[in-house]
Protein backbone atom coordinates (compact mmCIF):
# COMPACT_ATOMS: atom_id res chain seq x y z
CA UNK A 1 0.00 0.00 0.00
CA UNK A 2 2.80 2.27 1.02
CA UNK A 3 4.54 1.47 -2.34
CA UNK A 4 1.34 2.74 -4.54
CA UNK A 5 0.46 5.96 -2.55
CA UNK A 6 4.61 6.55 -3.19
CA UNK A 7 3.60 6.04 -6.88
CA UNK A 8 0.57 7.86 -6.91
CA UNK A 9 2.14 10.73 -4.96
CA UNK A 10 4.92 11.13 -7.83
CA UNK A 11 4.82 14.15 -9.51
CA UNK A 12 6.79 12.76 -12.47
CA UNK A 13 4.47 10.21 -12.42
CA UNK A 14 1.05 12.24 -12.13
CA UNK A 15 2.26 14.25 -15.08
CA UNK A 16 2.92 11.49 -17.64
CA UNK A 17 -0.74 9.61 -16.50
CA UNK A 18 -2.08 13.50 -17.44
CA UNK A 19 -0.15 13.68 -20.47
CA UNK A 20 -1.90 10.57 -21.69
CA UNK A 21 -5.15 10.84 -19.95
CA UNK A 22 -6.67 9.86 -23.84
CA UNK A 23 -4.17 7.55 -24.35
CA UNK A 24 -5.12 3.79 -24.33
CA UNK A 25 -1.66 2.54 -22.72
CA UNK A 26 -0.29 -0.99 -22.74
CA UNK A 27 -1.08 -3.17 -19.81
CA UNK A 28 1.63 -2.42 -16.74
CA UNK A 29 3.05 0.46 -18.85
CA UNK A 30 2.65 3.14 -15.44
CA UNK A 31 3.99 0.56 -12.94
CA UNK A 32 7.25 -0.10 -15.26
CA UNK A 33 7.55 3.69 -15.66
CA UNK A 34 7.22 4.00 -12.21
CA UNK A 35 9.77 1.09 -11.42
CA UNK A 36 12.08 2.98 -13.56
CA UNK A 37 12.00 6.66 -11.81
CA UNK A 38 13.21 3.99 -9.02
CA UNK A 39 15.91 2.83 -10.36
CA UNK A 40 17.65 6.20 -11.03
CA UNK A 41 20.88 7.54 -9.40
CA UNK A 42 20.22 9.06 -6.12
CA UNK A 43 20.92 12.46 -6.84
CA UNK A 44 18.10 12.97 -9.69
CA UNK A 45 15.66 11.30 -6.81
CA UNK A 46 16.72 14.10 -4.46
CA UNK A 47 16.05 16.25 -6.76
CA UNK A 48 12.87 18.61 -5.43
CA UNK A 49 9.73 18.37 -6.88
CA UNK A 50 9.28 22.11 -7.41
CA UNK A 51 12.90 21.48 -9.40
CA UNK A 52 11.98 18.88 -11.71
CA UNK A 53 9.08 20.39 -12.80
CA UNK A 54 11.14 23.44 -13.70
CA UNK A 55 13.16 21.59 -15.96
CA UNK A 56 10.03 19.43 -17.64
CA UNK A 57 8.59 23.07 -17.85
CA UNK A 58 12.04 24.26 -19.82
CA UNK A 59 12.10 21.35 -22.09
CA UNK A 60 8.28 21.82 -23.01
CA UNK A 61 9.10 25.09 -24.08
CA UNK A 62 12.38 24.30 -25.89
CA UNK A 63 10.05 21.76 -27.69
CA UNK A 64 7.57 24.98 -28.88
CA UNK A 65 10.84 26.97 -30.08
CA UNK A 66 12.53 24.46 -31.76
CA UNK A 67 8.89 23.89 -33.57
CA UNK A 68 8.17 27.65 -33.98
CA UNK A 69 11.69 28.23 -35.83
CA UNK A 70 11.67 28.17 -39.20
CA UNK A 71 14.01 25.89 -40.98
CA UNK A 72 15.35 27.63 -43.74
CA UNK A 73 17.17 30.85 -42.59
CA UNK A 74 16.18 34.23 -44.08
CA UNK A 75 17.71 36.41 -46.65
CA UNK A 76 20.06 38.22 -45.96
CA UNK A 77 21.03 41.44 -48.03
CA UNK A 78 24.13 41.97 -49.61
CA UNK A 79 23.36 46.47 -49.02
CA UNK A 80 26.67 47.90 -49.60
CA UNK A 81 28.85 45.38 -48.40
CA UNK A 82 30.57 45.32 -51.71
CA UNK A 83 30.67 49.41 -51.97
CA UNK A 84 32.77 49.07 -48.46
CA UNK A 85 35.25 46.89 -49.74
CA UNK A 86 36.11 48.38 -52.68
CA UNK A 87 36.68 51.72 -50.46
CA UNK A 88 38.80 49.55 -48.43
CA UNK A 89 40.61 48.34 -50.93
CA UNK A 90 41.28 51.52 -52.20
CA UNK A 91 42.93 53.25 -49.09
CA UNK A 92 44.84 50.08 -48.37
CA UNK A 93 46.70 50.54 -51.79
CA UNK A 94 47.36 46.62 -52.20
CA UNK A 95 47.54 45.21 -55.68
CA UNK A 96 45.39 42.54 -56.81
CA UNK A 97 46.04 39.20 -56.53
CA UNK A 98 47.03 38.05 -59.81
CA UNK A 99 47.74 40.46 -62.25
CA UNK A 100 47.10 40.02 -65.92
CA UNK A 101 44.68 41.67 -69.02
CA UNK A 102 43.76 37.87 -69.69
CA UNK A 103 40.28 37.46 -69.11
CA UNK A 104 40.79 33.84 -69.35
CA UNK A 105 43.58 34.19 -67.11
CA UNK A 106 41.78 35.79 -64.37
CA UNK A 107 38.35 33.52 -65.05
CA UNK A 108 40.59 30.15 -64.46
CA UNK A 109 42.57 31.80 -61.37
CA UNK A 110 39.06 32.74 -59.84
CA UNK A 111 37.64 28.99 -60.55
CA UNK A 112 40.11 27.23 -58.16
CA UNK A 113 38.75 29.41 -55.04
CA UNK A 114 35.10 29.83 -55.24
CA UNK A 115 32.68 27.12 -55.03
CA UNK A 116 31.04 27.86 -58.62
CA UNK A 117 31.90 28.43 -62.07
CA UNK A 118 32.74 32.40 -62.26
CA UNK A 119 31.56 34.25 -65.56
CA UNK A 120 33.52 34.39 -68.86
CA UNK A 121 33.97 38.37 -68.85
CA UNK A 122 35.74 40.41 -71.67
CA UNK A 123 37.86 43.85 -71.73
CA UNK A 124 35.21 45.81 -73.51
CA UNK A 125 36.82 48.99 -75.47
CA UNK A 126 39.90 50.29 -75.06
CA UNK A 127 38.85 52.19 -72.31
CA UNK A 128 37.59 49.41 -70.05
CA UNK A 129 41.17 47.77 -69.39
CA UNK A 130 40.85 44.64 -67.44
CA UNK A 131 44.04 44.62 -64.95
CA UNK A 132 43.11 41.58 -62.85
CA UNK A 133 41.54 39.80 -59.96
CA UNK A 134 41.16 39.20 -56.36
CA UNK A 135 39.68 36.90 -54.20
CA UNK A 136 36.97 38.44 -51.39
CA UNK A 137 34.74 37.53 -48.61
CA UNK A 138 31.01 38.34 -47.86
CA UNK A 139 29.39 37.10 -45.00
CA UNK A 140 31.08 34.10 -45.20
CA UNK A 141 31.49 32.90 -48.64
CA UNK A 142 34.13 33.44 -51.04
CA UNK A 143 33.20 36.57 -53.77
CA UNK A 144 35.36 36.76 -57.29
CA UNK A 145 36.52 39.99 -58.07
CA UNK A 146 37.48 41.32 -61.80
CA UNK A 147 39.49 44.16 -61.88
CA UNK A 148 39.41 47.12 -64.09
CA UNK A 149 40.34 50.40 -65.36
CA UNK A 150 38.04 52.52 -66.94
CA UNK A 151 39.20 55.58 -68.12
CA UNK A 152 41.65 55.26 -65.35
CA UNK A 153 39.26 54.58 -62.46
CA UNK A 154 38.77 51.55 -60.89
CA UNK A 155 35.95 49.16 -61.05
CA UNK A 156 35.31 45.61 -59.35
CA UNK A 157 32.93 43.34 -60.89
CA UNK A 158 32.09 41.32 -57.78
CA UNK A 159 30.79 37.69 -58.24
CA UNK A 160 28.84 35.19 -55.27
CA UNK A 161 26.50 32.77 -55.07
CA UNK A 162 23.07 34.17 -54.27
CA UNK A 163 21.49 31.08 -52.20
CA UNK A 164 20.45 33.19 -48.59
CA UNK A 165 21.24 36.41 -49.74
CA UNK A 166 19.20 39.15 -52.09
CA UNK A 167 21.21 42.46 -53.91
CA UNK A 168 18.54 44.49 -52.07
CA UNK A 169 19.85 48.38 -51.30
CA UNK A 170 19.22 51.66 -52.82
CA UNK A 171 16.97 52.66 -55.86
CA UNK A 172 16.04 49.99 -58.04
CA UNK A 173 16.15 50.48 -61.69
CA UNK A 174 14.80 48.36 -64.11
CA UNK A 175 16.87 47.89 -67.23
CA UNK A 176 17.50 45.09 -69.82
CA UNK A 177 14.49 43.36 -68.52
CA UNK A 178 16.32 42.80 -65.10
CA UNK A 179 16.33 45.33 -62.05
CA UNK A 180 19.71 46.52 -60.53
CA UNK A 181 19.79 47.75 -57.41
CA UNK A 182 21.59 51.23 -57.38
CA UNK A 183 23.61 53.59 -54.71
CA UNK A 184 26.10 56.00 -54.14
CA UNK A 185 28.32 56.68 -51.47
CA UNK A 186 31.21 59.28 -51.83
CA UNK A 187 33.04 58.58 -54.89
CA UNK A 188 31.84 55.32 -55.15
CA UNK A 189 28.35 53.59 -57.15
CA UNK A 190 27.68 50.06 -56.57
CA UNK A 191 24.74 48.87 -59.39
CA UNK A 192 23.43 45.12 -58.11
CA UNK A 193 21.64 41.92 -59.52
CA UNK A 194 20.99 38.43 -59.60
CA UNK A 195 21.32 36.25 -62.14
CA UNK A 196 21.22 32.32 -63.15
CA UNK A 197 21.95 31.56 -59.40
CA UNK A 198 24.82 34.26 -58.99
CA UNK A 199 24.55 38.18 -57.76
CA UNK A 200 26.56 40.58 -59.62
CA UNK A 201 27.90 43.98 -57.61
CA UNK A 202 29.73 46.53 -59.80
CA UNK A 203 31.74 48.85 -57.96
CA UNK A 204 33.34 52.24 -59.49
CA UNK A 205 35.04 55.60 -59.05
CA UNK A 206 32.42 56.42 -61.68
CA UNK A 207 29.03 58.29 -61.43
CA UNK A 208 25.76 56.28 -61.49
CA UNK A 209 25.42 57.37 -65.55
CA UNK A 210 28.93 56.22 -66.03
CA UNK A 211 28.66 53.00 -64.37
CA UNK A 212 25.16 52.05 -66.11
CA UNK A 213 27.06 53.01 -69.84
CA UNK A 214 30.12 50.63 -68.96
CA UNK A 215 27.75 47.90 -67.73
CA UNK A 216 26.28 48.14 -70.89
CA UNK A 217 29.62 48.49 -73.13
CA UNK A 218 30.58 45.16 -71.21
CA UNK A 219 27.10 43.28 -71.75
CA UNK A 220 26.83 42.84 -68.20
């Protein structure tokens, strides 16, 4: 008798015969749960009552967090993260990484560090001279740079992979059937899209009107 009112008196136990109250349970399924809270280590059956219920009270609500949460992360936006750099890059007065007018050259270089196959870009005229490229890094993934001169300022034609993140920042313009995100900060424009699972961020000491005309001279 002594052994059942110590059952029935468990709050562990009262809480599992509410949680199933509907529940049809096997035959002896309380008195083997019951038999089990015996057989733990001493120091979880010290434990106070008002304790343990503290920490089935925690886990519930872990439970609802963990279910609340969604799965796949948001989007993140890439702003002028790529604006910043450049204007980093710029008062550091570092050269690129590799240095050669080879577009082929600089695509090839690029493909053994990033974890996708970077663009085929070309020179343009003679006054968009292609002088390189550099490896970056945005929020945590690895961002192809092409280098260039035009009409002796510089412009980076930034490369990433777009899965998680969105070009989103500034006025949008729609153009070419495709909208580019455009700023200005200082002496710097950044002009910003997506495309075939990539985003594109073009950099330059070049005006907003500039910029657009040598996106289009380069058929970006």
């Amino acid at each position: 008798m002594n052994e059942c009112r110590r059952i029935s008196d468990d709050p562990v136990a009262a809480t599992l015969r509410k949680a199933f109250a509907d529940e049809c349970p096997p035959r002896g399924l309380e008195h083997r749960l019951a038999q089990s809270l015996r057989m733990l280590p001493s120091p979880a059956r010290t434990i106070p009552a008002s304790r343990r219920f503290a920490m089935m009270a925690a886990a519930a609500a872990l439970i609802l967090v963990f279910a609340v949460i969604p799965l796949r992360p948001e989007r993140a936006e890439l702003a002028d993260v790529p604006l910043k750099e450049l204007q980093a890059f710029i008062d550091s007065n570092r050269p690129v990484d590799v240095a050669t007018n080879d577009p082929v050259g600089v695509r090839n270089w690029l493909a053994q560090r990033v974890d996708f196959i970077p663009p085929s870009v070309t020179t343009g005229s003679r006054d968009i001279e292609l002088i390189g490229g550099r490896l970056c890094l945005f929020a945590g993934r690895r961002v192809a740079s092409y280098m260039y001169r035009v009409h002796g300022r510089l412009v980076s034609i930034y490369v990433m992979t777009a899965a998680g993140l969105s070009p989103t920042g500034g006025i949008d313009i729609e153009r070419v059937g495709r909208t580019v995100a455009v700023m200005r900060k200082g002496r710097l424009t950044q002009a910003s899209w997506m495309k075939d699972g990539l985003i594109y961020s073009v950099v330059g000491e070049l005006s907003e009107s500039e910029l657009l005309a040598t996106l289009d001279e380069m058929r970006l």
